[in-house]
N, C-alpha and C. Protein backbone atom coordinates (compact mmCIF):
# COMPACT_ATOMS: atom_id res chain seq x y z
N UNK A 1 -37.03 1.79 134.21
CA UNK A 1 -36.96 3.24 134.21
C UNK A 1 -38.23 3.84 133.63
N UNK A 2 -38.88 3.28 132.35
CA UNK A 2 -40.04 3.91 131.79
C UNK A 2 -41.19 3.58 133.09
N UNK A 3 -41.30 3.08 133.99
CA UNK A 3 -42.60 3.22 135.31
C UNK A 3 -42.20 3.83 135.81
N UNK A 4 -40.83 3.94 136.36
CA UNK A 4 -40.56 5.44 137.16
C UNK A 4 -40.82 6.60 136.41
N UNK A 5 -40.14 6.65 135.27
CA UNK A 5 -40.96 8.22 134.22
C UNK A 5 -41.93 8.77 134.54
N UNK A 6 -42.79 7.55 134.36
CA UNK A 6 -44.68 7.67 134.51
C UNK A 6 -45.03 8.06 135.69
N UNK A 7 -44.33 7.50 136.86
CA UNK A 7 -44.73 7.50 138.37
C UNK A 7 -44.75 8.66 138.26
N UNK A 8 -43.51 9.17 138.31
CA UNK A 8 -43.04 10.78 139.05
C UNK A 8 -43.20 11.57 138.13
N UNK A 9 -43.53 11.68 136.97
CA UNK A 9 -43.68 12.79 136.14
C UNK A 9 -42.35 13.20 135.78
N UNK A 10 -41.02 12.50 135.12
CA UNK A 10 -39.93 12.37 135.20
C UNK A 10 -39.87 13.51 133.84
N UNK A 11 -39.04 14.56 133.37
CA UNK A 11 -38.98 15.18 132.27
C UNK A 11 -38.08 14.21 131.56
N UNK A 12 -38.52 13.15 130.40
CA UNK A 12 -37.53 12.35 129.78
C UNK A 12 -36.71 13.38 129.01
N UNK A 13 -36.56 14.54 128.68
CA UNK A 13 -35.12 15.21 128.46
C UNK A 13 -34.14 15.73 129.17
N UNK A 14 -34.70 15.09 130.20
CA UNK A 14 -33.29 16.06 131.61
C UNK A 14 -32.80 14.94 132.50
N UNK A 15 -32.80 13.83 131.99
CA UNK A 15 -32.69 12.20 132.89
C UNK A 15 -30.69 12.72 133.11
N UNK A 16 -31.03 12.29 134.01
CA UNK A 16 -29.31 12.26 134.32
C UNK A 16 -28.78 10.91 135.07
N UNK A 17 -28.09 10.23 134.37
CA UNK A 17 -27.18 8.26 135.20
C UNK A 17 -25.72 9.27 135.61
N UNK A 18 -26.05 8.34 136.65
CA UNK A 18 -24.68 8.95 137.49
C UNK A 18 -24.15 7.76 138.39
N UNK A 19 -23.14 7.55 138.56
CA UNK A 19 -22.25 6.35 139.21
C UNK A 19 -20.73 6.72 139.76
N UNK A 20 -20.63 5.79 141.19
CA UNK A 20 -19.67 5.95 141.75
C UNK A 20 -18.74 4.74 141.59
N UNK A 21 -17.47 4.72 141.36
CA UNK A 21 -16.94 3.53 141.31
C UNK A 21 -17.41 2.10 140.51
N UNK A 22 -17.69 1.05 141.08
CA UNK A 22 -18.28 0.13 139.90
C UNK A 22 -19.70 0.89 139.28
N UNK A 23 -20.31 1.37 140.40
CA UNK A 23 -21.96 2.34 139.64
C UNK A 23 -21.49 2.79 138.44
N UNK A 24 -19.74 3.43 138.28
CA UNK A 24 -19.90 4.90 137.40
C UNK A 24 -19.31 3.81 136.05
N UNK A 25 -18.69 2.69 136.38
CA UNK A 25 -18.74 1.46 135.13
C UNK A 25 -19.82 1.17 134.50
N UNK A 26 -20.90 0.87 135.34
CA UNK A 26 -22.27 0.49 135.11
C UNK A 26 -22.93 1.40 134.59
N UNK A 27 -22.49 2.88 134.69
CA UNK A 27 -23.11 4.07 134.18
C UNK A 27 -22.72 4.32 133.11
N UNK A 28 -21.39 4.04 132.43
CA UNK A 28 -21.07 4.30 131.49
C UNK A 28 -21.64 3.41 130.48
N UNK A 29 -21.77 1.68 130.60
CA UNK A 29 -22.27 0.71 130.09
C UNK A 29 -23.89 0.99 129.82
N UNK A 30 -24.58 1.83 130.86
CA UNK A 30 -25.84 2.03 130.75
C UNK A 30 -26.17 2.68 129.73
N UNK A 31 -25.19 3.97 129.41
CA UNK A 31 -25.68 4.98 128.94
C UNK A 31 -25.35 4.18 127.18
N UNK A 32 -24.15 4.22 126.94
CA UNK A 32 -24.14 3.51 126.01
C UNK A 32 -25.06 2.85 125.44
N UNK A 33 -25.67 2.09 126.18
CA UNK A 33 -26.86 1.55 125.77
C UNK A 33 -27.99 2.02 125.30
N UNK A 34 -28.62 2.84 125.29
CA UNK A 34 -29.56 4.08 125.26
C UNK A 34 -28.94 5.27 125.44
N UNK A 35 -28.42 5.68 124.41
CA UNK A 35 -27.80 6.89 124.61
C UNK A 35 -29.16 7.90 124.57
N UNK A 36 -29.76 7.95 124.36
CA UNK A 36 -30.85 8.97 123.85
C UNK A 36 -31.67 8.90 124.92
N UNK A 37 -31.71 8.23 126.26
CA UNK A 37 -32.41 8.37 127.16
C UNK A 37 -31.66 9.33 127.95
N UNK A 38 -30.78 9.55 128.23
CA UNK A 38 -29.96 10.81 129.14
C UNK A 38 -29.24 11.69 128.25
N UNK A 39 -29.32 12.64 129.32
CA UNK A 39 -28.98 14.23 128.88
C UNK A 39 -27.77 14.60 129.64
N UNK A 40 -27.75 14.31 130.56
CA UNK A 40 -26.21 14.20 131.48
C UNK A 40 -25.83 12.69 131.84
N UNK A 41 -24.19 13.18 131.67
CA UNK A 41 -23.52 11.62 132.34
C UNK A 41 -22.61 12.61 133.08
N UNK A 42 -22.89 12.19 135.12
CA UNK A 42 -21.52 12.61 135.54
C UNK A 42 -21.11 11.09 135.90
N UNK A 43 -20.14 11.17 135.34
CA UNK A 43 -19.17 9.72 136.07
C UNK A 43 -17.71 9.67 137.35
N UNK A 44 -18.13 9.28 138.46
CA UNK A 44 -16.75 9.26 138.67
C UNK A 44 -15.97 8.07 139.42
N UNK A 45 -14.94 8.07 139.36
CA UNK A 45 -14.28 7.05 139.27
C UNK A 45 -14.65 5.59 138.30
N UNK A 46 -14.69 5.77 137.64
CA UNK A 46 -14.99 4.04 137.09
C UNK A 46 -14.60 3.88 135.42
N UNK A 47 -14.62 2.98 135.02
CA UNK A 47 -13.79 2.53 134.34
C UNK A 47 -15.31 2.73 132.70
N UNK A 48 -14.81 2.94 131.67
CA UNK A 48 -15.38 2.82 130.89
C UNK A 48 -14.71 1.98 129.45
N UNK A 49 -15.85 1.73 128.97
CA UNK A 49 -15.58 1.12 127.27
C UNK A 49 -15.01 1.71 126.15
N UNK A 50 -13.84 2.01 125.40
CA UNK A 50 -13.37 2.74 124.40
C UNK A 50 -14.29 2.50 123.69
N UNK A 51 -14.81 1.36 123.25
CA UNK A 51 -15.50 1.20 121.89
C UNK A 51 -17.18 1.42 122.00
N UNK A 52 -17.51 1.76 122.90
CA UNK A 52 -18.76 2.81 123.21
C UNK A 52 -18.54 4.28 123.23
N UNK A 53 -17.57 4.97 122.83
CA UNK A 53 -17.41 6.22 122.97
C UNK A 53 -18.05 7.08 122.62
N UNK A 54 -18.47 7.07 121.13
CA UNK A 54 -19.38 7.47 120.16
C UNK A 54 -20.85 7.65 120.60
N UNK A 55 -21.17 6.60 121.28
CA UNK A 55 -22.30 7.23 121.75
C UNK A 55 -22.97 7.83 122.90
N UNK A 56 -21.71 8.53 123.16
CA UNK A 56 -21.99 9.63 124.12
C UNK A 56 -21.74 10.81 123.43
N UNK A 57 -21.61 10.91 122.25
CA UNK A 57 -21.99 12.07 120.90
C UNK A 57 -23.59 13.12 121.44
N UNK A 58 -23.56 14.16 121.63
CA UNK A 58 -24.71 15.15 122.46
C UNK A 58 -25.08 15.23 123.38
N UNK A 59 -24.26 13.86 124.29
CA UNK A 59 -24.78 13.77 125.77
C UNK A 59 -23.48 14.81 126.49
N UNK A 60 -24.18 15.89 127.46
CA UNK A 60 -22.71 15.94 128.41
C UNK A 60 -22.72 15.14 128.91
N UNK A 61 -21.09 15.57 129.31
CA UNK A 61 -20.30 14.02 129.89
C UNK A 61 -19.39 14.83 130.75
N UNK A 62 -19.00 14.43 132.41
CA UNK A 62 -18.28 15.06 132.80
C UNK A 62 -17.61 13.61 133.57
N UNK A 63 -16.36 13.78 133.72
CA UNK A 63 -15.80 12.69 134.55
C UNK A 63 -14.80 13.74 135.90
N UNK A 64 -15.19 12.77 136.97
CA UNK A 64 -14.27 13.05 137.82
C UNK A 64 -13.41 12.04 138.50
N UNK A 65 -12.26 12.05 139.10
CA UNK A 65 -11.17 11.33 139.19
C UNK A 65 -10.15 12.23 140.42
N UNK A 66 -9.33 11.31 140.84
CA UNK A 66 -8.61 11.47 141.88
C UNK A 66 -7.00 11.31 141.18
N UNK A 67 -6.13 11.76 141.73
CA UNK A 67 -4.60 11.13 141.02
C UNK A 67 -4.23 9.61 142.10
N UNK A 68 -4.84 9.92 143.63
CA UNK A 68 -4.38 9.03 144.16
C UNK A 68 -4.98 7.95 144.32
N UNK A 69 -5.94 7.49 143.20
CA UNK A 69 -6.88 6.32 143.83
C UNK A 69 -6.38 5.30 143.09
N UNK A 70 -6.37 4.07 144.23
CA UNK A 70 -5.77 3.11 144.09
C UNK A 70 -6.29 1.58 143.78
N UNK A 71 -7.58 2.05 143.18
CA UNK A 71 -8.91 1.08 142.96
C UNK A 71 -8.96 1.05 141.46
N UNK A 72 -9.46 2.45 141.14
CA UNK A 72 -9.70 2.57 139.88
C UNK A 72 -8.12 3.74 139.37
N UNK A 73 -7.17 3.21 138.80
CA UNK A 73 -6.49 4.17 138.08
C UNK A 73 -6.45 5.32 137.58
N UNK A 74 -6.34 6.20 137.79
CA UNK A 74 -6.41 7.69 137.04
C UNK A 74 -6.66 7.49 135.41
N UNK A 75 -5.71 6.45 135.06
CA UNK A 75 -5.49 5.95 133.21
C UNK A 75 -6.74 5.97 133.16
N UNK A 76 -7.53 4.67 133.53
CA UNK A 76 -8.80 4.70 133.07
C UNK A 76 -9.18 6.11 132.60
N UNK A 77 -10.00 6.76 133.59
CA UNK A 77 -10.60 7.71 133.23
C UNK A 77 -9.66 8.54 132.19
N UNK A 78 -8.76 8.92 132.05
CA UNK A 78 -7.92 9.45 130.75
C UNK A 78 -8.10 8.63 129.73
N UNK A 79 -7.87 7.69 130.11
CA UNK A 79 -8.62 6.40 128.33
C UNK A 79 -9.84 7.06 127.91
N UNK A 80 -11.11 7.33 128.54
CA UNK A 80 -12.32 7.40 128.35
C UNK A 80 -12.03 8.76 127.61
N UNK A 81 -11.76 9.89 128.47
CA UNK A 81 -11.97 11.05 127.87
C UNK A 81 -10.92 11.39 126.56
N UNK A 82 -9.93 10.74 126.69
CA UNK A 82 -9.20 10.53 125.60
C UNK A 82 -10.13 10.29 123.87
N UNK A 83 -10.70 8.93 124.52
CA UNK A 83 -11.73 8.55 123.39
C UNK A 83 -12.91 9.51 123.10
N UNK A 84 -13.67 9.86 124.29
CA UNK A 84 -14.67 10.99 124.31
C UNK A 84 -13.95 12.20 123.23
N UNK A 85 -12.84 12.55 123.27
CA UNK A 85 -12.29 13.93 122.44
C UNK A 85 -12.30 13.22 120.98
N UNK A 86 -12.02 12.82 120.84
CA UNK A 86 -12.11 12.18 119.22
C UNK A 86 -13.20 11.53 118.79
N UNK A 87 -13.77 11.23 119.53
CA UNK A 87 -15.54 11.16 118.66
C UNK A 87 -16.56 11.89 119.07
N UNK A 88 -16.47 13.27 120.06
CA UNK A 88 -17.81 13.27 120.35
C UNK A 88 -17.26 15.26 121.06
N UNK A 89 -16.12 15.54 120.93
CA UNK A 89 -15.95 17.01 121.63
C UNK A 89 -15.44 16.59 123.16
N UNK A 90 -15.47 17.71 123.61
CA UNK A 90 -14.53 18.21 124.85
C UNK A 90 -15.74 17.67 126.47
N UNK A 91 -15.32 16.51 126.88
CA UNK A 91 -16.08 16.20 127.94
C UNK A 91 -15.85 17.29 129.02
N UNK A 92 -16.64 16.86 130.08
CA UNK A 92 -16.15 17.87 131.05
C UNK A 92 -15.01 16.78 132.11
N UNK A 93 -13.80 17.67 132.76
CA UNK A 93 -12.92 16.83 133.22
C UNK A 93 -12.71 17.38 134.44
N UNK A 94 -12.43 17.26 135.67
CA UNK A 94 -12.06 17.78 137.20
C UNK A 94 -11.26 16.65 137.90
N UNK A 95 -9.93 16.68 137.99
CA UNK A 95 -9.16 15.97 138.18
C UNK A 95 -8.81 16.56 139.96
N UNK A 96 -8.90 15.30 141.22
CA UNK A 96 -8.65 16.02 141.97
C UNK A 96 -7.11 15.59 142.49
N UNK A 97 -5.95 16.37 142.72
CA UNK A 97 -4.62 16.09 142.73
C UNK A 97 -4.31 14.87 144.20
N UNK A 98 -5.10 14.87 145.60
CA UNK A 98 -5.12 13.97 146.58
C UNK A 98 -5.82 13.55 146.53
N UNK A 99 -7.11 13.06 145.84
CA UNK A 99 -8.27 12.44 146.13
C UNK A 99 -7.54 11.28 145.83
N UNK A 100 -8.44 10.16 146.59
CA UNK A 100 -8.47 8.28 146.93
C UNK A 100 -9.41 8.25 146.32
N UNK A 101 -9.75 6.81 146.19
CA UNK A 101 -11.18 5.98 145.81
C UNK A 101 -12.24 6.77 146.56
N UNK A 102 -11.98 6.62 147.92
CA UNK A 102 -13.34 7.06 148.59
C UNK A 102 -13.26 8.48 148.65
N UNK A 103 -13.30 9.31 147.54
CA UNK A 103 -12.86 10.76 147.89
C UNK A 103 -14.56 11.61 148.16
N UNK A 104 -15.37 10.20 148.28
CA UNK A 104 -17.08 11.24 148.45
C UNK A 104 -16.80 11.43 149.59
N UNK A 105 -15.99 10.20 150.81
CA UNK A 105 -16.94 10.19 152.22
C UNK A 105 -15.97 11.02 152.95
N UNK A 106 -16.49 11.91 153.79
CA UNK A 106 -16.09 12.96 154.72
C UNK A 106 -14.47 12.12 155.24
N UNK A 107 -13.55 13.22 155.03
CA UNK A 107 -13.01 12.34 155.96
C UNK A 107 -12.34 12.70 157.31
């Protein structure tokens, strides 16, 4: 990521990780990791770490989720933001009542 910065003239305070499904697992694991490199996390669908919660402390965080998807559980994402409210404030949440797993692709 720091050669892409450089390449493109990247503003390192406005970096935004974003992931779909296993991506938005991998996004959550990412960010965790370097929390201080991103400024936004949208996540959706995917599963995150309770015990990384904390350090998504100043980052927004928005999760989105489906009721009907049958890949990744709705729970999940309620685990996460669950944890997100008790260490870190009010994530952002958009719950969609028919959405599936694949609720990006046209259908």
């Amino acid at each position: 990521m720091s050669q892409m910065e450089v390449k493109y003239c990247v503003d390192a305070d406005r970096i935004c990780a974003m992931g779909l499904s296993s991506g938005a697992t991998r996004t959550w694991a990412m960010v965790a990791s370097d929390p201080s490199r991103f400024a936004v996390t949208p996540v959706v669908f995917g599963r995150g770490d309770l015990h990384t919660a904390k350090s998504f402390a100043g980052r927004s965080t928005s999760v989105f989720d489906g009721t009907k998807n049958p890949v990744v559980p709705i729970y999940e994402s309620q685990r996460m933001v669950d944890a997100l409210r008790v260490v870190c404030g009010e994530p952002g949440v958009a719950v969609c009542p028919n959405a599936t797993h694949d609720s990006w692709t046209p259908g």
